[in-house]
N, C-alpha and C. Protein backbone atom coordinates (compact mmCIF):
# COMPACT_ATOMS: atom_id res chain seq x y z
N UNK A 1 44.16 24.16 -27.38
CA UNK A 1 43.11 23.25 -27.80
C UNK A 1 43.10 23.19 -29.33
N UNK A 2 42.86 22.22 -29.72
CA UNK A 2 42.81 21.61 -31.62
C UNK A 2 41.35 22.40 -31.90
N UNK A 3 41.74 23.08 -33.06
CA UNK A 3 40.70 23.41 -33.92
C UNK A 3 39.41 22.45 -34.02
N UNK A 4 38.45 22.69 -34.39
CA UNK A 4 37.22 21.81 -34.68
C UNK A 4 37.75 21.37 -35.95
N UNK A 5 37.05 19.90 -35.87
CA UNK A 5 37.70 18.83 -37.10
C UNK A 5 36.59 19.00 -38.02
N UNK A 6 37.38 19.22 -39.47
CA UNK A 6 36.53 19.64 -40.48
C UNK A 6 36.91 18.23 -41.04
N UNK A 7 35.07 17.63 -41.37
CA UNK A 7 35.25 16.04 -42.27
C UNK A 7 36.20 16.22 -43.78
N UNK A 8 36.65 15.11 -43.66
CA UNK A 8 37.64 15.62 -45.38
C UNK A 8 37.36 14.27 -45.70
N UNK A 9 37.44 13.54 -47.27
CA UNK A 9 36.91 12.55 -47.84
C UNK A 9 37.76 11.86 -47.48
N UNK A 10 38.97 12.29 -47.46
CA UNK A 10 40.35 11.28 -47.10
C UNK A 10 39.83 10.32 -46.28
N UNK A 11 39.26 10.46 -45.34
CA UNK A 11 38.46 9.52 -43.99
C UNK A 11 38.01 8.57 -44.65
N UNK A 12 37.08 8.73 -45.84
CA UNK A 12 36.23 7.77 -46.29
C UNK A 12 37.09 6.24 -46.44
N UNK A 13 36.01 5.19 -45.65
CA UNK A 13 36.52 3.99 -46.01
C UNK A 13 35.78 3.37 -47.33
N UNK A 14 34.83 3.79 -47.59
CA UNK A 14 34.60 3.19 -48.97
C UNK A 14 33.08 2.23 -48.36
N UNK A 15 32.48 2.15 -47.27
CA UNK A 15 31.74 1.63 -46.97
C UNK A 15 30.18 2.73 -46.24
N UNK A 16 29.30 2.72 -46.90
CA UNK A 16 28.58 4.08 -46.36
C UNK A 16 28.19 4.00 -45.26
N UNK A 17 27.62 2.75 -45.25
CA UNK A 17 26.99 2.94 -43.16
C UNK A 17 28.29 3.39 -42.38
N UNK A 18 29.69 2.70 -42.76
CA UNK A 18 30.70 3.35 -41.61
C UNK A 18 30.97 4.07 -41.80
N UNK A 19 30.73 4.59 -42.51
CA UNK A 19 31.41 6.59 -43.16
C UNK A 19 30.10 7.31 -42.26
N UNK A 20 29.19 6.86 -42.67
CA UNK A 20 28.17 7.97 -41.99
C UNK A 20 28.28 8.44 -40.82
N UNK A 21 28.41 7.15 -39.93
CA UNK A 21 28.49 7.00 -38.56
C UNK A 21 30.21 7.43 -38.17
N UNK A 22 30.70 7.44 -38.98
CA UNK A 22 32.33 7.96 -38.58
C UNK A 22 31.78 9.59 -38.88
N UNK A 23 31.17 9.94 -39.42
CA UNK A 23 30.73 11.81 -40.20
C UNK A 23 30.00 12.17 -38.77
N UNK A 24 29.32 10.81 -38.45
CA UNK A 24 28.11 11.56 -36.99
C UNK A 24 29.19 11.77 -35.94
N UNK A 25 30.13 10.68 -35.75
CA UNK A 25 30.73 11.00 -34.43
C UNK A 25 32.22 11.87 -34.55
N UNK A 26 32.55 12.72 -35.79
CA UNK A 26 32.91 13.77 -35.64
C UNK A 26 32.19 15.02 -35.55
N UNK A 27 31.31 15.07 -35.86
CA UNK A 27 30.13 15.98 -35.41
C UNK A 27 30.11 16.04 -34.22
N UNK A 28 29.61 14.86 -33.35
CA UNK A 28 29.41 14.66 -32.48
C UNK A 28 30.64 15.49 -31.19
N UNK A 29 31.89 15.70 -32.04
CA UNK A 29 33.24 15.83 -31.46
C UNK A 29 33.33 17.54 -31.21
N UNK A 30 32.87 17.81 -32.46
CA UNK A 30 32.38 19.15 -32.80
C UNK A 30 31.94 19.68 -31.88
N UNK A 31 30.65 19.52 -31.61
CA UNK A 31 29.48 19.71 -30.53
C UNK A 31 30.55 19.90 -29.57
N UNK A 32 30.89 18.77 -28.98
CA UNK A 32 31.89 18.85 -28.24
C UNK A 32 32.43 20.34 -27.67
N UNK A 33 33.23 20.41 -28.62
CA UNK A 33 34.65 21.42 -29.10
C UNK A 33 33.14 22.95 -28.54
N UNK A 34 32.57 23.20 -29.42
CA UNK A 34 31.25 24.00 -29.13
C UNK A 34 30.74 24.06 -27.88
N UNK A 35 31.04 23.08 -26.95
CA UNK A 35 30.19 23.45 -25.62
C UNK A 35 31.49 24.05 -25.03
N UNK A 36 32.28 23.16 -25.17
CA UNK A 36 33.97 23.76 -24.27
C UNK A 36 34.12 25.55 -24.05
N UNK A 37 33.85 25.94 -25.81
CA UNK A 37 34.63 27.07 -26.19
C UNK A 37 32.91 28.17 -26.10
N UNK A 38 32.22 27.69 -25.43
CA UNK A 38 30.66 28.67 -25.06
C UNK A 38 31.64 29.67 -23.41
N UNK A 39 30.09 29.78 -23.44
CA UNK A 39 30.14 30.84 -22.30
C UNK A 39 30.31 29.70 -20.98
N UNK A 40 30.44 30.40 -19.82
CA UNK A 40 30.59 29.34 -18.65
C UNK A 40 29.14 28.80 -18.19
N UNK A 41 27.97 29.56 -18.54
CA UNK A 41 26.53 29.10 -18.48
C UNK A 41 26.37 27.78 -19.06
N UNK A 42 26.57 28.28 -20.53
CA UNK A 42 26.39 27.45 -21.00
C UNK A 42 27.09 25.97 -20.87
N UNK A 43 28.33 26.02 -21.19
CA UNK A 43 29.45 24.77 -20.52
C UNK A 43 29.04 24.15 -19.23
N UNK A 44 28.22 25.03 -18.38
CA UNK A 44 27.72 24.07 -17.15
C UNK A 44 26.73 23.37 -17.69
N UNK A 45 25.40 24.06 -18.24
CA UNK A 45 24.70 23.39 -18.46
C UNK A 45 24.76 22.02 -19.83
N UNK A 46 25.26 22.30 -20.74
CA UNK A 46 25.35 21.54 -21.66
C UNK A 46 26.28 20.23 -22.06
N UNK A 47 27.94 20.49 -20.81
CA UNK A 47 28.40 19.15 -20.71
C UNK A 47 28.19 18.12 -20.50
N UNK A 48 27.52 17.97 -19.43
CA UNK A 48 26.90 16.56 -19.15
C UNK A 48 26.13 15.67 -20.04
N UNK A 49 25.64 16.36 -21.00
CA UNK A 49 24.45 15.62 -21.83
C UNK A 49 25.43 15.73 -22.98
N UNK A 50 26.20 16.19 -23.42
CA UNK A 50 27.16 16.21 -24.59
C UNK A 50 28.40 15.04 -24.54
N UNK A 51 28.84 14.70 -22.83
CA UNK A 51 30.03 13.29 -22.98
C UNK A 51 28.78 11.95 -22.81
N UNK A 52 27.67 12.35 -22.69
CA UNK A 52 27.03 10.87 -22.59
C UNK A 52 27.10 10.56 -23.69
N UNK A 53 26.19 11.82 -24.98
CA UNK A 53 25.90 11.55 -26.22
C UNK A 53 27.43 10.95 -26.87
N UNK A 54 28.54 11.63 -26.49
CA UNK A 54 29.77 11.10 -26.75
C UNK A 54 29.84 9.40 -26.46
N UNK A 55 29.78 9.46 -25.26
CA UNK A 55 29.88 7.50 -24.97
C UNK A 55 28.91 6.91 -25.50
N UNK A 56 27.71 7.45 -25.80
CA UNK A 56 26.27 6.55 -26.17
C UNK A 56 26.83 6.30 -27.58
N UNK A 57 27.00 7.31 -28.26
CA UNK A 57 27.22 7.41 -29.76
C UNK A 57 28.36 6.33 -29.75
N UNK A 58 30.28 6.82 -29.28
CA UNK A 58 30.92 5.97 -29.62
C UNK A 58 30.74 4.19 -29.46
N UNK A 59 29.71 3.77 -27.97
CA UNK A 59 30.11 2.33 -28.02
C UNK A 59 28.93 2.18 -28.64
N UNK A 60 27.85 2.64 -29.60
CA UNK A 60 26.79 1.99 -30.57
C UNK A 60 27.65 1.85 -31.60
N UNK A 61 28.67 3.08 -31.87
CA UNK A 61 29.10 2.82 -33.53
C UNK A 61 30.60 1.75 -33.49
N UNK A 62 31.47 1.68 -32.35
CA UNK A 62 32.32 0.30 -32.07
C UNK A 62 31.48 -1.01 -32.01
N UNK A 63 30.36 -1.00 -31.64
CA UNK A 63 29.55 -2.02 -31.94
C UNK A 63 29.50 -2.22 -33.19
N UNK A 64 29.23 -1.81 -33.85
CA UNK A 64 28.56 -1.89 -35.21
C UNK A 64 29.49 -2.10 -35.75
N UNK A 65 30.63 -1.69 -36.12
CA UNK A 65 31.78 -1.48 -36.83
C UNK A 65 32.18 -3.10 -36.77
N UNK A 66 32.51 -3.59 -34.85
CA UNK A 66 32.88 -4.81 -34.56
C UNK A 66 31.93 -5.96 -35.41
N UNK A 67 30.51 -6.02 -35.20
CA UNK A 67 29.38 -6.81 -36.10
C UNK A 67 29.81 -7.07 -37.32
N UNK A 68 30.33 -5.54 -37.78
CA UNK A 68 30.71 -5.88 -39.31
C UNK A 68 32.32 -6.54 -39.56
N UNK A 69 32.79 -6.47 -38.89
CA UNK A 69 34.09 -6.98 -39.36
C UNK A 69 33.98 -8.42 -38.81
N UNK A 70 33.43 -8.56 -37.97
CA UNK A 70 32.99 -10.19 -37.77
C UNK A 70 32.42 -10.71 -38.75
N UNK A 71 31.53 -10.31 -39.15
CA UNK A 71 30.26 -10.78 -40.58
C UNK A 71 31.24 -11.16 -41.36
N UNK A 72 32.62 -10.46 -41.59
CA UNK A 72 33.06 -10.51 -42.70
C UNK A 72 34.12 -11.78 -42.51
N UNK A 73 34.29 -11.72 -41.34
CA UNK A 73 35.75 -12.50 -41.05
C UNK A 73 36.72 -11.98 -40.91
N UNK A 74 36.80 -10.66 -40.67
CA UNK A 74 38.50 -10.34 -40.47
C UNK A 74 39.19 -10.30 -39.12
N UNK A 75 40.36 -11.34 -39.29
CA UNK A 75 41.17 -11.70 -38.47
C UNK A 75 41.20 -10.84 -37.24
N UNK A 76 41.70 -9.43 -37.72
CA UNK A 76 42.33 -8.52 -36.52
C UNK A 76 41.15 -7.60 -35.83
N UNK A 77 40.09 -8.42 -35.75
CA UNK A 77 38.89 -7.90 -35.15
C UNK A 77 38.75 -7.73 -33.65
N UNK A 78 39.93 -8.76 -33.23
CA UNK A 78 39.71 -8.77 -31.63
C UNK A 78 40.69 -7.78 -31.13
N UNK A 79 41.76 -7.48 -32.07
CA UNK A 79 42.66 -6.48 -31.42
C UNK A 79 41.91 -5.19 -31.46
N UNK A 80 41.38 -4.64 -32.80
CA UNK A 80 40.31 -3.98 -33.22
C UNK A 80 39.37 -3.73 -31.92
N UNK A 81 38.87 -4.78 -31.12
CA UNK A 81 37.96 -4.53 -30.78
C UNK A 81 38.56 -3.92 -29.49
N UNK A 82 39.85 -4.46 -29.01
CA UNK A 82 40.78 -4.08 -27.73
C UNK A 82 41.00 -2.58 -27.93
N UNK A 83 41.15 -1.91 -29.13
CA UNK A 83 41.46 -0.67 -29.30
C UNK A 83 40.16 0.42 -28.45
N UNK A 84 38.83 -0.73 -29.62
CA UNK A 84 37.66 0.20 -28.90
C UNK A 84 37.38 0.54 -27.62
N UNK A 85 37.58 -0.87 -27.22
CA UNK A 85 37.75 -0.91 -25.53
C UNK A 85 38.50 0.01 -25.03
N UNK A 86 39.45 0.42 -25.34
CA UNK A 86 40.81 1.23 -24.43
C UNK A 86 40.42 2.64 -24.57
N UNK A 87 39.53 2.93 -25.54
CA UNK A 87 39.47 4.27 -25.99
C UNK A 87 37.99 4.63 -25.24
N UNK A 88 36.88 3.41 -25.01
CA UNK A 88 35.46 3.84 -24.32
C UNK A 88 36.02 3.80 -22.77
N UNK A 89 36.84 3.49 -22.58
CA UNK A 89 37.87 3.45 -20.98
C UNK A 89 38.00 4.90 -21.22
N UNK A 90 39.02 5.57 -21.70
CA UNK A 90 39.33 6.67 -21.76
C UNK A 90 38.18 7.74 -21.38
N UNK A 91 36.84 7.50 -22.34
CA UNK A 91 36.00 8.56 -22.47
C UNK A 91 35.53 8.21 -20.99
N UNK A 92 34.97 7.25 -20.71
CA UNK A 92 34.18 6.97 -19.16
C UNK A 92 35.79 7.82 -18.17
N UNK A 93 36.83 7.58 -17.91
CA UNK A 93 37.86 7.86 -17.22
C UNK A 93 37.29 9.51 -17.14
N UNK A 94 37.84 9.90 -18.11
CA UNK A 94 37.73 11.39 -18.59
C UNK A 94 36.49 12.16 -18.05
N UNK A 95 35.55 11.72 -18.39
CA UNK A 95 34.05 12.03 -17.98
C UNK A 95 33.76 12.10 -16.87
N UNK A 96 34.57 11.47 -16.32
CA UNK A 96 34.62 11.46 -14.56
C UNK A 96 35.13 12.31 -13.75
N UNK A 97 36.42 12.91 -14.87
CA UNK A 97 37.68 13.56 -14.42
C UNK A 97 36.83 15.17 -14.89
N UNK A 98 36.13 15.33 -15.91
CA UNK A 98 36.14 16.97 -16.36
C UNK A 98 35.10 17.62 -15.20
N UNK A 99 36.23 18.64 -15.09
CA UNK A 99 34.88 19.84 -14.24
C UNK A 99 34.17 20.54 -14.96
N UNK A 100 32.88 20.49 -14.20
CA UNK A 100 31.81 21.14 -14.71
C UNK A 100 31.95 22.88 -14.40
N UNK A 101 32.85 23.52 -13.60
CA UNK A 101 33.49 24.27 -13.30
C UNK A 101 34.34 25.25 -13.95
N UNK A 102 35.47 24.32 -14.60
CA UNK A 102 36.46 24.82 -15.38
C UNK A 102 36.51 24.10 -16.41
N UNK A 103 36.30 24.44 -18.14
CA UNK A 103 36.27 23.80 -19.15
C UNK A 103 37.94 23.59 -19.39
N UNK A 104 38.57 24.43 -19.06
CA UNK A 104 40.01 23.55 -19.29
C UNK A 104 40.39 22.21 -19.56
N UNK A 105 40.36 21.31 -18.48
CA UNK A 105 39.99 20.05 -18.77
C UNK A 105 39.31 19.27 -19.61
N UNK A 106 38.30 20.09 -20.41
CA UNK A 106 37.06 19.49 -21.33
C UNK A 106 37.92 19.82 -22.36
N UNK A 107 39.15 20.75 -22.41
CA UNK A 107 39.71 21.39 -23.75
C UNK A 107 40.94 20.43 -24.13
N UNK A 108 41.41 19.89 -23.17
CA UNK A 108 42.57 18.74 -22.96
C UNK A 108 41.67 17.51 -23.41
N UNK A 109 40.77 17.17 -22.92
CA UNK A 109 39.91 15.64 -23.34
C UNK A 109 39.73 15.55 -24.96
N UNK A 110 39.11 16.97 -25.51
CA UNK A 110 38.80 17.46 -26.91
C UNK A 110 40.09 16.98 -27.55
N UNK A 111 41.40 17.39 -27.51
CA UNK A 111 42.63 17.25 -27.62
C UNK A 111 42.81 15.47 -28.47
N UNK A 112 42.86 14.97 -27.40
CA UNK A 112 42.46 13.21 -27.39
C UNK A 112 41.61 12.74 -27.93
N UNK A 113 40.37 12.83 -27.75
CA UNK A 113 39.27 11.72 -28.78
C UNK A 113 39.51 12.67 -30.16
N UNK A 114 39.70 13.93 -31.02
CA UNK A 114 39.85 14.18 -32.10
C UNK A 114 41.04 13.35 -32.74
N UNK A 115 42.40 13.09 -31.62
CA UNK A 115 43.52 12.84 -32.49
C UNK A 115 42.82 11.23 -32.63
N UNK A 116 42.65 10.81 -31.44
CA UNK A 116 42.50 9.04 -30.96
C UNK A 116 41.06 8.66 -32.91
N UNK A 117 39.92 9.37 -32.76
CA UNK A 117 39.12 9.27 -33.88
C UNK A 117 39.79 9.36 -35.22
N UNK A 118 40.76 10.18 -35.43
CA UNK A 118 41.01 10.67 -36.57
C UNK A 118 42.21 9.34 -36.63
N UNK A 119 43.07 9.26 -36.09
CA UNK A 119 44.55 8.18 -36.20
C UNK A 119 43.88 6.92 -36.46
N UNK A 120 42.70 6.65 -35.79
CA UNK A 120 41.82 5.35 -35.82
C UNK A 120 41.28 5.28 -37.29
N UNK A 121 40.62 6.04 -37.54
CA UNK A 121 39.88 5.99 -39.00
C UNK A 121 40.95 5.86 -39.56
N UNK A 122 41.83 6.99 -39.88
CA UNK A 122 43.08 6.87 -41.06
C UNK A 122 43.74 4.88 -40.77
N UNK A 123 44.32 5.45 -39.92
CA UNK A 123 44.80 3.38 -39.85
C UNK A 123 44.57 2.16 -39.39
N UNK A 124 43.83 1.70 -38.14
CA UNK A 124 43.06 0.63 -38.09
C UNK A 124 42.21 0.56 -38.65
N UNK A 125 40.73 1.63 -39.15
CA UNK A 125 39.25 1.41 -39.88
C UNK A 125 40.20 0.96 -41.43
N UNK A 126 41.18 2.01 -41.74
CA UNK A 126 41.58 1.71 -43.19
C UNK A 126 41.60 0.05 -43.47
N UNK A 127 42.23 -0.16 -42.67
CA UNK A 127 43.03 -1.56 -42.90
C UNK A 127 41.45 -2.75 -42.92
N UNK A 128 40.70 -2.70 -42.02
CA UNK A 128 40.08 -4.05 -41.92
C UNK A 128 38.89 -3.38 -43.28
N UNK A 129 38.81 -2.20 -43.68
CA UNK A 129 38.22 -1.57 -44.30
C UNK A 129 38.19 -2.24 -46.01
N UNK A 130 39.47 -2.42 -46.36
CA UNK A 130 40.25 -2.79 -47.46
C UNK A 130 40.15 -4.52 -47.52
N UNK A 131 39.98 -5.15 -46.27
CA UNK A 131 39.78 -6.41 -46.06
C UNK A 131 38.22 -6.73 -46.55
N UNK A 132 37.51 -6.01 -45.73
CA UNK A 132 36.01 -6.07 -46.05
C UNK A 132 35.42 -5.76 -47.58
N UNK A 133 35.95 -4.93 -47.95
CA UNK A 133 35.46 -4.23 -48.82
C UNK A 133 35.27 -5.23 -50.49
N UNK A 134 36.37 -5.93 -51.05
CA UNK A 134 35.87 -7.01 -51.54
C UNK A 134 34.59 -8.14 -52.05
N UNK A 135 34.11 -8.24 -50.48
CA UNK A 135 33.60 -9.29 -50.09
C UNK A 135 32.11 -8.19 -50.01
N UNK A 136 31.50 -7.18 -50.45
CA UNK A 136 30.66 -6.43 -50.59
C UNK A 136 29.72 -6.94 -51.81
């Protein structure tokens, strides 16, 4: 299982509402990583309410993100938005799939939304990021 993701500025797109909300939902990832690597009490009790906050959090802040790159006009918003889609698939898929039983599985999922969040920020957020940013 991947270490807990420590925020580094590198992430920053240069825009604060999406930085913030990119800072909450590695936190959010954190938490995560934190219920996995608890006791088995705890991991029963605390998963369930930790992948909702996961899906609640990610499709408010793909929302938002999408709003804004529309506002702005940038072109590659709909592929953008296909990405979000494929990845709130994933988490609902996943969420379905982890036992409440054996965190193993929760340690493999952790695996995925850290790399999928982190590859996303560094190069699709960068890009429409640099588009937007201008026009501020």
């Amino acid at each position: 299982m991947a270490q807990k993701v420590e925020w580094s500025d590198s992430y920053l797109l240069g825009i604060s509402e999406i930085d913030d909300q990119h800072k909450k939902l590695i936190a959010i990832a954190n938490e995560f990583y934190n219920v996995v690597v608890s006791s088995a009490d705890v991991y029963k009790a605390k998963m369930p309410a930790i992948l909702a906050k996961l899906k609640d959090y990610t499709i408010y802040h793909f929302s938002h993100e999408e709003q804004f790159m529309q506002k702005f006009g940038y072109i590659g918003s709909a592929a953008h938005k296909t990405a979000h889609d494929g990845f709130i698939k994933e988490v609902e898929y996943h969420a379905g799939k982890i036992s409440i039983e054996d965190s193993s599985s929760a340690a493999k999922f952790y695996d995925f939304i850290v790399v999928w969040i982190l590859n996303h920020i560094a190069k699709a957020d960068k890009v429409w990021a640099k588009f937007v940013k201008p026009q501020l």
